[in-house]
Protein backbone atom coordinates (compact mmCIF):
# COMPACT_ATOMS: atom_id res chain seq x y z
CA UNK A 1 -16.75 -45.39 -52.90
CA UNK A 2 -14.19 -43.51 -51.00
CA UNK A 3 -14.41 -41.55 -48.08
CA UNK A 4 -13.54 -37.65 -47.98
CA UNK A 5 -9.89 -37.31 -46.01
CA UNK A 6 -10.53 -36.40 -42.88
CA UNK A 7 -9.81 -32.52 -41.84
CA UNK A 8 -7.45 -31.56 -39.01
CA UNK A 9 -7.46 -28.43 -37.03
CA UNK A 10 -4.75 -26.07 -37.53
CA UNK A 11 -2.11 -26.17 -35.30
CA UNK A 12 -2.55 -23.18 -32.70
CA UNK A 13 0.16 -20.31 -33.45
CA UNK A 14 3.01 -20.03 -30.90
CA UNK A 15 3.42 -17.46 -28.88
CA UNK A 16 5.09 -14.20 -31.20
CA UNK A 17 8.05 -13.56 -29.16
CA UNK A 18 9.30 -11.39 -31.59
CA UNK A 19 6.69 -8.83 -31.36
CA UNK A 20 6.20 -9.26 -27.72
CA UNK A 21 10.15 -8.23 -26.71
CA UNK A 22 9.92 -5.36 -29.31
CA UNK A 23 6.57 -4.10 -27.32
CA UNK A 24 8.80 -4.34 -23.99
CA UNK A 25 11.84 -2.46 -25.49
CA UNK A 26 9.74 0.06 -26.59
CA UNK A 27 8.16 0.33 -22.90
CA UNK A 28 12.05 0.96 -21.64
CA UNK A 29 12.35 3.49 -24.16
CA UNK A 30 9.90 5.68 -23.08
CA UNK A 31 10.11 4.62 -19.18
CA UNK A 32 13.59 4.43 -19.25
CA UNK A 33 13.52 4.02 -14.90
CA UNK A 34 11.43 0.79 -15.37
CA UNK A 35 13.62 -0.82 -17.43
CA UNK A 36 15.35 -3.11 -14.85
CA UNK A 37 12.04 -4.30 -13.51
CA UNK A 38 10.56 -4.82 -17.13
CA UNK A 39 13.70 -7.22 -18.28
CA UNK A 40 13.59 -8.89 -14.92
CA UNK A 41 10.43 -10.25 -15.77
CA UNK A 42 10.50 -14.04 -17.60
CA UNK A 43 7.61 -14.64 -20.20
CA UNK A 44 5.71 -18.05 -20.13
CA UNK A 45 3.61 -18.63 -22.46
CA UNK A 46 -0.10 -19.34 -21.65
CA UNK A 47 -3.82 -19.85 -23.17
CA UNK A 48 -5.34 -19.99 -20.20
CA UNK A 49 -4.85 -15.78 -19.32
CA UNK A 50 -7.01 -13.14 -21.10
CA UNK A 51 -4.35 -10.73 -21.88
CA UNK A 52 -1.07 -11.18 -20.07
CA UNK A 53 -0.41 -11.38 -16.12
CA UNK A 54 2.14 -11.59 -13.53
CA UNK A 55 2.57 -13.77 -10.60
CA UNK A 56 4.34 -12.77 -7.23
CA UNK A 57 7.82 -14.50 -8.38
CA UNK A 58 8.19 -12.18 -11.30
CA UNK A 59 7.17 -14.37 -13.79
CA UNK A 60 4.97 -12.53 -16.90
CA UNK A 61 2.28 -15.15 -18.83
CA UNK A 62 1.06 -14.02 -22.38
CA UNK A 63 -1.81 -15.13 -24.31
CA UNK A 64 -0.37 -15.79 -28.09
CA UNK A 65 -3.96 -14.99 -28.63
CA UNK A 66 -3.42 -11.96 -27.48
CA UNK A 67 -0.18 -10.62 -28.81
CA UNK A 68 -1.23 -11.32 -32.33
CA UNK A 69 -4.32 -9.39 -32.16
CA UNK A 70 -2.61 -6.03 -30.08
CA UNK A 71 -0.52 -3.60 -31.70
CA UNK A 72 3.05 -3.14 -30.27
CA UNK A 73 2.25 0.39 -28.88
CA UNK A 74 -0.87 -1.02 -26.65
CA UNK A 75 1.45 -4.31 -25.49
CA UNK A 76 4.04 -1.89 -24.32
CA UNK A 77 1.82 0.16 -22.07
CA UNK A 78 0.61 -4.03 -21.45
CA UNK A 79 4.34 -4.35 -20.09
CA UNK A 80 3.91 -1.43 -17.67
CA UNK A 81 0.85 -2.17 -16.38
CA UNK A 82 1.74 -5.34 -15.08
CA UNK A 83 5.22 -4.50 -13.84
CA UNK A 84 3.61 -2.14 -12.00
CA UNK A 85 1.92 -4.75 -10.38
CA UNK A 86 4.72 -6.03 -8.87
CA UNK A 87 7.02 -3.12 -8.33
CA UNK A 88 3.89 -1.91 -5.87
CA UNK A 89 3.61 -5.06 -4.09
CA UNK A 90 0.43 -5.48 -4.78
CA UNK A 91 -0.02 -9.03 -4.16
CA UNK A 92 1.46 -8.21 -0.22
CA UNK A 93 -0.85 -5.21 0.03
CA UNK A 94 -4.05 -7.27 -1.24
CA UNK A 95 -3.11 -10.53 1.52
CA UNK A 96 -2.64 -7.72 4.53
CA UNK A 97 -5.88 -5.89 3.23
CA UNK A 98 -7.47 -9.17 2.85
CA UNK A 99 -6.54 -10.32 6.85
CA UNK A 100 -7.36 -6.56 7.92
CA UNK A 101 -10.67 -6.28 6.44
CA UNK A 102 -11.77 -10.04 6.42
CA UNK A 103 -12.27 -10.38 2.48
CA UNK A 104 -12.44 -14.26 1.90
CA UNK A 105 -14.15 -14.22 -1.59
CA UNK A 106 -13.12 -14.48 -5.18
CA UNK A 107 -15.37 -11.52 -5.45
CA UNK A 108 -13.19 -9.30 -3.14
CA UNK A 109 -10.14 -10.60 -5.35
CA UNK A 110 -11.74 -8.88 -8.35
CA UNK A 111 -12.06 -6.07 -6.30
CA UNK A 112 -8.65 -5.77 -5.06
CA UNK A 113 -7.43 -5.83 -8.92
CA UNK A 114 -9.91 -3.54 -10.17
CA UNK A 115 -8.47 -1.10 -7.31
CA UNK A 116 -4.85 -1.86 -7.76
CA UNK A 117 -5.38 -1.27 -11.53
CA UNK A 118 -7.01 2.11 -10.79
CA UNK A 119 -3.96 3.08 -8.44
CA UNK A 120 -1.56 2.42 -11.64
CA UNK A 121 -3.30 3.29 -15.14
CA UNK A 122 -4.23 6.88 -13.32
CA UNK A 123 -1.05 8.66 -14.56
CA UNK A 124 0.48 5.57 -15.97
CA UNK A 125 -0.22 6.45 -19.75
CA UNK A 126 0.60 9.27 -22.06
CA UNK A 127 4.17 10.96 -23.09
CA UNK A 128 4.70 8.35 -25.20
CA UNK A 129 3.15 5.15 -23.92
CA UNK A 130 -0.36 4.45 -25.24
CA UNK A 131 -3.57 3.39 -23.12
CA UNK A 132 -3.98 -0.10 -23.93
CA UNK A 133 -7.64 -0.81 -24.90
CA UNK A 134 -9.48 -1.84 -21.39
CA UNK A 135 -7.14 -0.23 -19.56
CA UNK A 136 -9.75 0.88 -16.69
CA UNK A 137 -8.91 3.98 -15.18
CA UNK A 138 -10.95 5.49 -11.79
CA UNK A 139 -13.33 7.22 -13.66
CA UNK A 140 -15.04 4.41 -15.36
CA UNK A 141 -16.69 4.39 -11.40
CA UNK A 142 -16.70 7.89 -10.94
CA UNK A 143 -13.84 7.87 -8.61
CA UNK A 144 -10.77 10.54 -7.73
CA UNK A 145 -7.57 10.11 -8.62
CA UNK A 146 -4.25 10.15 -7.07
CA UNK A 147 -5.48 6.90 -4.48
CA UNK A 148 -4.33 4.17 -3.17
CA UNK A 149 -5.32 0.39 -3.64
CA UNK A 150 -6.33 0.45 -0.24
CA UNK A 151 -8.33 3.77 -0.63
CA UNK A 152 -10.11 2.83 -3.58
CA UNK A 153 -11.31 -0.33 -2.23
CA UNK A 154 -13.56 1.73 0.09
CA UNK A 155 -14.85 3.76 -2.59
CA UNK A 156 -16.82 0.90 -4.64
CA UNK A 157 -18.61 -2.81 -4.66
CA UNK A 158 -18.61 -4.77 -7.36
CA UNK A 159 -22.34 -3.95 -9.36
CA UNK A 160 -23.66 -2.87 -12.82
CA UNK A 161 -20.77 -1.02 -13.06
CA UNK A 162 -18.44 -3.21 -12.73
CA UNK A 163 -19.78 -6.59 -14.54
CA UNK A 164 -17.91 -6.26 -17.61
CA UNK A 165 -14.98 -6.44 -15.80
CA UNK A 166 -15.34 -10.14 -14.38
CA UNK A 167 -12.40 -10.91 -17.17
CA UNK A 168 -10.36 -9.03 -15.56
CA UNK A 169 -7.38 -11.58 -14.00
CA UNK A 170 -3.56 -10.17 -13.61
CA UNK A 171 -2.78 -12.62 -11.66
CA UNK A 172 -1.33 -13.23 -8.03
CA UNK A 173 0.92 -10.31 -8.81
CA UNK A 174 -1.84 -8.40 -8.69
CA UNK A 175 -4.50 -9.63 -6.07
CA UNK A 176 -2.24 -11.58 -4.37
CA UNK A 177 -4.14 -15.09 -4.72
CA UNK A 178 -2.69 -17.99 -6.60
CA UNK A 179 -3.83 -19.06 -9.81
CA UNK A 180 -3.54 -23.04 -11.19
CA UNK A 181 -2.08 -22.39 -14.31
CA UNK A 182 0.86 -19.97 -12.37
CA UNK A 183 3.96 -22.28 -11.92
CA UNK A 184 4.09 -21.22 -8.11
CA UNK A 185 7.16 -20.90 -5.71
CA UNK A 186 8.68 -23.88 -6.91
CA UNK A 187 8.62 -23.02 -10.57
CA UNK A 188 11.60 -22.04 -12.88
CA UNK A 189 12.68 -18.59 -13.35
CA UNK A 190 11.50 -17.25 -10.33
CA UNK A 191 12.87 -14.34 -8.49
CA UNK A 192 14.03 -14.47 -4.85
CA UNK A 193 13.16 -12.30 -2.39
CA UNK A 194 16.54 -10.65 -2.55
CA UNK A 195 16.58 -10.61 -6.23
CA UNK A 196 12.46 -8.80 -6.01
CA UNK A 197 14.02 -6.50 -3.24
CA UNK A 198 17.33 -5.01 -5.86
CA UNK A 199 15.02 -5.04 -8.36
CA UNK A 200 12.66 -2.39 -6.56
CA UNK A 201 16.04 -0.73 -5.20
CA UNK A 202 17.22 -0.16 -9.05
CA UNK A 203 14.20 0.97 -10.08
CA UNK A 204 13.64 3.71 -7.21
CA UNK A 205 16.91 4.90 -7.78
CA UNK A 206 16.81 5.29 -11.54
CA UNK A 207 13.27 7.45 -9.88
CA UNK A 208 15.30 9.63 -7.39
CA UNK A 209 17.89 10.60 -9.49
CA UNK A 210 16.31 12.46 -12.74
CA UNK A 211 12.56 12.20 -10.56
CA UNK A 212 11.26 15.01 -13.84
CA UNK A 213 10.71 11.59 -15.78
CA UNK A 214 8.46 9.72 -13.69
CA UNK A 215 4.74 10.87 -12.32
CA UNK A 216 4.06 11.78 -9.05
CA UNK A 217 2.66 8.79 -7.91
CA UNK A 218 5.98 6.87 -9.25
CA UNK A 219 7.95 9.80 -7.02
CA UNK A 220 6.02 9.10 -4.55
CA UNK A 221 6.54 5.15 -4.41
CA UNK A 222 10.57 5.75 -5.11
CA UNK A 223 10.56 7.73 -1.81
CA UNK A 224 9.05 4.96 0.36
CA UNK A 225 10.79 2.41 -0.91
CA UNK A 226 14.71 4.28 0.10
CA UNK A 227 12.19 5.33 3.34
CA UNK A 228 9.93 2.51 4.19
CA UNK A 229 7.75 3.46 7.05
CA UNK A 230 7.78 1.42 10.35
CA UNK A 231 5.93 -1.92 10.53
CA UNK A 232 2.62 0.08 12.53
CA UNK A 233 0.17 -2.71 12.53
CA UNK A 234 2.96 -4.69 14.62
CA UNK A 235 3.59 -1.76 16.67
CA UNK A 236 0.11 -0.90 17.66
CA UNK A 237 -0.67 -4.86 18.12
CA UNK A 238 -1.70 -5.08 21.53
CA UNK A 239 -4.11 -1.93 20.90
CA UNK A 240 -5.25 -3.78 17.68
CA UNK A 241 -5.87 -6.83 19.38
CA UNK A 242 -7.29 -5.80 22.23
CA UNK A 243 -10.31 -3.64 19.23
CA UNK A 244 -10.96 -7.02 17.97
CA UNK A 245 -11.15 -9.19 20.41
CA UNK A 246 -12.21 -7.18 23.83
CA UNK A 247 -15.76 -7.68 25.34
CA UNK A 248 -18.79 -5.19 24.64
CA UNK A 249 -20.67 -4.49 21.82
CA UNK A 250 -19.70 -4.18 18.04
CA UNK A 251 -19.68 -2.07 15.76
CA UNK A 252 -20.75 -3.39 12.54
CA UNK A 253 -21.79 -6.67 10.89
CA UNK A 254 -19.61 -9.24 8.64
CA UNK A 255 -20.75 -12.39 6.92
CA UNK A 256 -17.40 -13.09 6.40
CA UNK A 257 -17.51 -14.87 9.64
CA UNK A 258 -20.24 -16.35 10.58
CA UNK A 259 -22.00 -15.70 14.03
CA UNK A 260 -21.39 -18.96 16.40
CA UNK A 261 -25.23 -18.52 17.02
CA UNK A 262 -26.12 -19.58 13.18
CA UNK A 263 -25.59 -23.40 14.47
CA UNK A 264 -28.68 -22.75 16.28
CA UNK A 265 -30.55 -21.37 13.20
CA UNK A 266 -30.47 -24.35 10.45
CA UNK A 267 -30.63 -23.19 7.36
CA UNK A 268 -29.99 -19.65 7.94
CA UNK A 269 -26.54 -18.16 8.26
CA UNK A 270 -26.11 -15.10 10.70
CA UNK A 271 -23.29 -12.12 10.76
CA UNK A 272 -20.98 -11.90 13.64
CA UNK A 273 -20.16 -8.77 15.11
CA UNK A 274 -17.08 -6.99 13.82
CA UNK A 275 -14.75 -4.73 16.31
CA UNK A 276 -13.30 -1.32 15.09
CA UNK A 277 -9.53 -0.98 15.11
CA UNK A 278 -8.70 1.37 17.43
CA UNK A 279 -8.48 5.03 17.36
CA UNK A 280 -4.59 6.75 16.81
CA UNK A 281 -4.31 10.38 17.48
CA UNK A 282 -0.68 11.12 16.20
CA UNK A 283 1.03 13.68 17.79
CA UNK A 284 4.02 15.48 15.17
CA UNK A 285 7.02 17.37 16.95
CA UNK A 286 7.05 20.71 15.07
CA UNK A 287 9.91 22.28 17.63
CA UNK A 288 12.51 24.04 15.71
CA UNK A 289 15.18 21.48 16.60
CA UNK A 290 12.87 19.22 14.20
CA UNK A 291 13.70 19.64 10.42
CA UNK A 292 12.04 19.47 7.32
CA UNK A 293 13.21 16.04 6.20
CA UNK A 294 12.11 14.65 9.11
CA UNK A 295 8.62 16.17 9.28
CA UNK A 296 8.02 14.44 5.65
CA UNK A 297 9.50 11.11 7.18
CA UNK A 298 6.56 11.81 9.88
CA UNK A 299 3.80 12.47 7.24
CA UNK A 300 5.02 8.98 6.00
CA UNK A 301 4.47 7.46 9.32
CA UNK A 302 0.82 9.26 9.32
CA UNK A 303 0.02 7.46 6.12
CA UNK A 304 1.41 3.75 6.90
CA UNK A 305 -0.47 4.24 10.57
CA UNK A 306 -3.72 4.58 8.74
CA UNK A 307 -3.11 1.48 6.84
CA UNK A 308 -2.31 0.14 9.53
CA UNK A 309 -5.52 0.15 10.97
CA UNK A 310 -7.41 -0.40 7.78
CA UNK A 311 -7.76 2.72 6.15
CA UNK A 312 -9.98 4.10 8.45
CA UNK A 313 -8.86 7.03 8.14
CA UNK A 314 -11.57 8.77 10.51
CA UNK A 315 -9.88 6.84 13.29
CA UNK A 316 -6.64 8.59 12.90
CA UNK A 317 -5.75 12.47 13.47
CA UNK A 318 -2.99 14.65 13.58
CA UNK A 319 -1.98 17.14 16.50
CA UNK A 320 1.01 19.48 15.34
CA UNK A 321 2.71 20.64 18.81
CA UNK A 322 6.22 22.21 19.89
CA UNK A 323 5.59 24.17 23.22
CA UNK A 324 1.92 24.00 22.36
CA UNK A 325 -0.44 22.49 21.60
CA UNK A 326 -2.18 23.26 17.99
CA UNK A 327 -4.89 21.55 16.08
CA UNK A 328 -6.32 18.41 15.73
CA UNK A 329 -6.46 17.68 12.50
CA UNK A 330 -8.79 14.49 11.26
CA UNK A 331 -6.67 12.19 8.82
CA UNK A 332 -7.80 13.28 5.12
CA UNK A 333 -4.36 13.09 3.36
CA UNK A 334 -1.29 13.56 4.88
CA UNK A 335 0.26 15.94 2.42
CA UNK A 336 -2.47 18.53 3.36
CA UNK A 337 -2.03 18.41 7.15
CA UNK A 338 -0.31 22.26 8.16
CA UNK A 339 2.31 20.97 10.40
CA UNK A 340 2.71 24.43 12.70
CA UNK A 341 5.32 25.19 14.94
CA UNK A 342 9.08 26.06 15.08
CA UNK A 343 9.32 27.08 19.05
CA UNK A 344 10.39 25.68 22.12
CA UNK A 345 8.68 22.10 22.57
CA UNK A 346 6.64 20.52 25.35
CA UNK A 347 4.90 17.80 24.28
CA UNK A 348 2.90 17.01 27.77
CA UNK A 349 0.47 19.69 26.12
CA UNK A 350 0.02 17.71 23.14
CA UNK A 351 -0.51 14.93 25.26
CA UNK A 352 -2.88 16.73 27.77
CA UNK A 353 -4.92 18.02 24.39
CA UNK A 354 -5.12 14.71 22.79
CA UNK A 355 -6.59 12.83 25.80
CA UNK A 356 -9.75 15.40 25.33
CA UNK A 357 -10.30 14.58 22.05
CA UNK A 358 -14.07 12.72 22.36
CA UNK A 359 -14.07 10.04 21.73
CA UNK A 360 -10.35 9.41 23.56
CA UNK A 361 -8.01 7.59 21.22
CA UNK A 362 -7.03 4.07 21.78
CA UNK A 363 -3.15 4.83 21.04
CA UNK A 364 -1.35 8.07 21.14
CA UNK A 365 1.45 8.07 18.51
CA UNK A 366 4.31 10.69 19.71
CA UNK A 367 6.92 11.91 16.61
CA UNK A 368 9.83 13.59 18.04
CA UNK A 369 13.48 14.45 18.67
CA UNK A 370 13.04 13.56 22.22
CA UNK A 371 14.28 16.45 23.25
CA UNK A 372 10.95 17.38 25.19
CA UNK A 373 9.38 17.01 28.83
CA UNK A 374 7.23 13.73 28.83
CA UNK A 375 4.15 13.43 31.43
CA UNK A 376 4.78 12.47 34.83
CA UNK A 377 2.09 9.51 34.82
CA UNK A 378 1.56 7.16 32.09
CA UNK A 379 -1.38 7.95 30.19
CA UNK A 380 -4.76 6.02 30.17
CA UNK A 381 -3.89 4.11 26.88
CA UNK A 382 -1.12 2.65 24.61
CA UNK A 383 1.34 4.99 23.61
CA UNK A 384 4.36 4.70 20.80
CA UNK A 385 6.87 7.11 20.63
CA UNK A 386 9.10 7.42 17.62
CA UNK A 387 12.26 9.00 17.71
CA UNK A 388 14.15 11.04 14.77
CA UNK A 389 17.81 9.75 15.51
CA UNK A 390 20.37 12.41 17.03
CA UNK A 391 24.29 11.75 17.59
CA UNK A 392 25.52 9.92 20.86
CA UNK A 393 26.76 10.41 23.04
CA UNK A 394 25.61 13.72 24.30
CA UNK A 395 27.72 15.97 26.48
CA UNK A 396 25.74 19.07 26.85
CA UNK A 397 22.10 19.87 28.80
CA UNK A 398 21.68 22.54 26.43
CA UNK A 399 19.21 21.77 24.30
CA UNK A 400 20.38 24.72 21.79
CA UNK A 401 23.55 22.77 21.71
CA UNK A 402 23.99 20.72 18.63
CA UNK A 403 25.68 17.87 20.70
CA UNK A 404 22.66 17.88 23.27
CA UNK A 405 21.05 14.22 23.76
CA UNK A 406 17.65 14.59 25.74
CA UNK A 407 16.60 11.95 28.54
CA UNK A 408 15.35 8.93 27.09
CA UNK A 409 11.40 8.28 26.80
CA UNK A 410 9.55 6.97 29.92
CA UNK A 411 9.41 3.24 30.39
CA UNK A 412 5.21 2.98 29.63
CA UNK A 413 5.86 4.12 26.06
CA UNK A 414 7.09 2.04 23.25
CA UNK A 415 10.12 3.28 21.36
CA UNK A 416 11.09 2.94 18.26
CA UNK A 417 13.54 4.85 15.64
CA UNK A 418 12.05 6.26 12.66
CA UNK A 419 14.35 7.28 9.69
């Protein structure tokens, strides 16, 4: 009696290539300013990704799964979501958010790309590039538009809402945490850190120079990328520092490090105390010698100092002031603060006004030309001033003269030079 042959599985379909590159040129087609960043990217093939994802090299993994069963219009807008990723530094944003906030779980990962994915698909879609099916968009969770990754973090937990979504996995391009099946630093076809940086470059330029294409939130990226902001949370250190680690009480509770106390407890694990960064109160120059350009370069500054301490943004606020003083304004979003002025200037009232603010900030932030009177004693906290550049040397005292070059900052402040 014979036996019946024995039956062998198919052999699993290689990746379609074909389709996949045709989905990508039609993506450059219709977002003709992404194009450098979308053939920059090197597909690896991969069974162990839902959909497709990116890792923080540049490299793009595909399921063939995947491709096959997704027409080429919905892998195209596939293409931009994921460059996206990348082009926003996502993965860098998630690790400082991560350190800031002291997220340690895989949960908060999901988070993090959930958020980053809500920053994108927003105004990602439409003229011409379709919403890929699952494409979550901010208000699946009842959420605004027009955030930030860091901002929409705030505004949700993971919950009912979100449990369909555990899936969900970009990759370290997106969340910035490793995966094992990502071929990692050492890997081929990675990008350098040079080669990532004229990538971004190419890509803001193609933005800046016919900006009518691109969204807002694209504009918006293009600009801070030829104007990146200064490095705040280094600049504001000591005041940082000094939030988190000086004595008194806390503020709030974190298990995400334990209490030193919970030795003491077996069996139960207790939440340690968890300091407040500190308060900014930024004070903007709004003299006439001050121009436009640079009061949108300060409005920059505004937004990188609040993530810079977290996204709190009730711990930062705004004082406009040229020979006065004007409001404080509480940090909702930048673009909407009235910057007021176009006098004389004399910021030692804007100093004077923002030392009465109650509770008294931590740090006082001071934009300017310089070309102001500064306090004769150093005020009772940190103090950064930047400085708009003007040309040197200066041979008049007149500050109506264009070649005037005012006295330089006291010593007690920090100074830097903002673009």
């Amino acid at each position: 009696m014979s036996t019946p042959a024995a039956t062998t599985a198919p052999a699993p379909r290689p990746l379609d290539r074909e389709k996949l590159f045709a989905a990508r040129l039609h993506a450059a087609r219709v977002r003709p300013y992404l194009a450098t960043a979308l053939f920059a990217l090197h597909v690896v093939e991969s069974r162990r990704v839902p959909t497709m994802a990116v890792d923080r090299h540049w490299r793009c993994y595909a399921s063939p799964a995947f491709v096959d069963r997704t027409p080429v219009e919905d892998l195209a807008g596939v293409w931009v979501h994921e460059v996206s990723h990348l082009l926003r530094d996502h993965h860098g944003r998630s690790d400082r958010v991560a350190r800031e906030r002291e997220l340690t779980g895989t949960g908060d990962r999901l988070r993090m790309n959930i958020a980053a994915d809500f920053e994108i698909n927003d105004d990602a879609f439409g003229d011409g590039l379709v919403r890929p099916a699952g494409a979550i968009v901010p208000g699946l969770l009842q959420l605004p538009e027009g955030q930030l990754m860091e901002d929409y973090l705030r505004l949700f937990t993971l919950g009912p809402l979100t449990q369909d979504l555990s899936w969900l996995d970009c990759g370290s391009g997106a969340d910035g945490l490793d995966r094992d099946w990502e071929l990692g630093p050492d890997g081929a076809h990675g990008l350098s850190a040079q080669e990532r940086d004229a990538v971004r470059f190419r890509v803001a330029d193609g933005i800046t120079g016919r900006p009518g294409l691109a969204s807002q939130g694209w504009q918006r990226w293009a600009e801070q990328v030829f104007h990146p902001p200064q490095p705040w949370r280094e600049l504001l250190g000591a005041a940082v520092r000094s939030a988190a680690s000086g004595a008194g009480a806390g503020e709030d509770y974190t298990y995400g490090r334990p209490a030193r106390r919970s030795a003491g407890v077996p069996g139960a694990i207790l939440p340690s105390l968890r300091r407040r960064p500190p308060r900014v109160c930024v004070i903007i120059d709004t003299s006439g010698s001050v121009s436009d350009t640079e009061l949108g370069s300060a409005l920059h500054e505004v937004a990188a100092i609040s993530r810079a301490v977290g996204g709190r943004r009730d711990l930062v606020s705004v004082l406009p002031c040229d020979a006065a003083a004007h409001l404080v304004h509480p940090l909702c979003s930048a673009e909407g603060i009235p910057l007021i002025g176009g006098g004389g200037t004399d910021l030692r009232t804007g100093f004077a006004r923002a030392l009465r603010q109650n509770p008294r900030p931590d740090v006082i932030v001071a934009l300017t030309d310089g070309q102001t009177p500064w306090p004769d004693a150093r005020p009772p906290c940190r103090t950064v001033v930047g400085l708009f550049p003007r040309p040197q040397p200066g041979r008049s005292s007149d500050e109506d003269d264009p070649e005037y070059v005012p006295d330089h900052p006291p010593a007690w402040a920090r100074v830097v030079e903002i673009g």
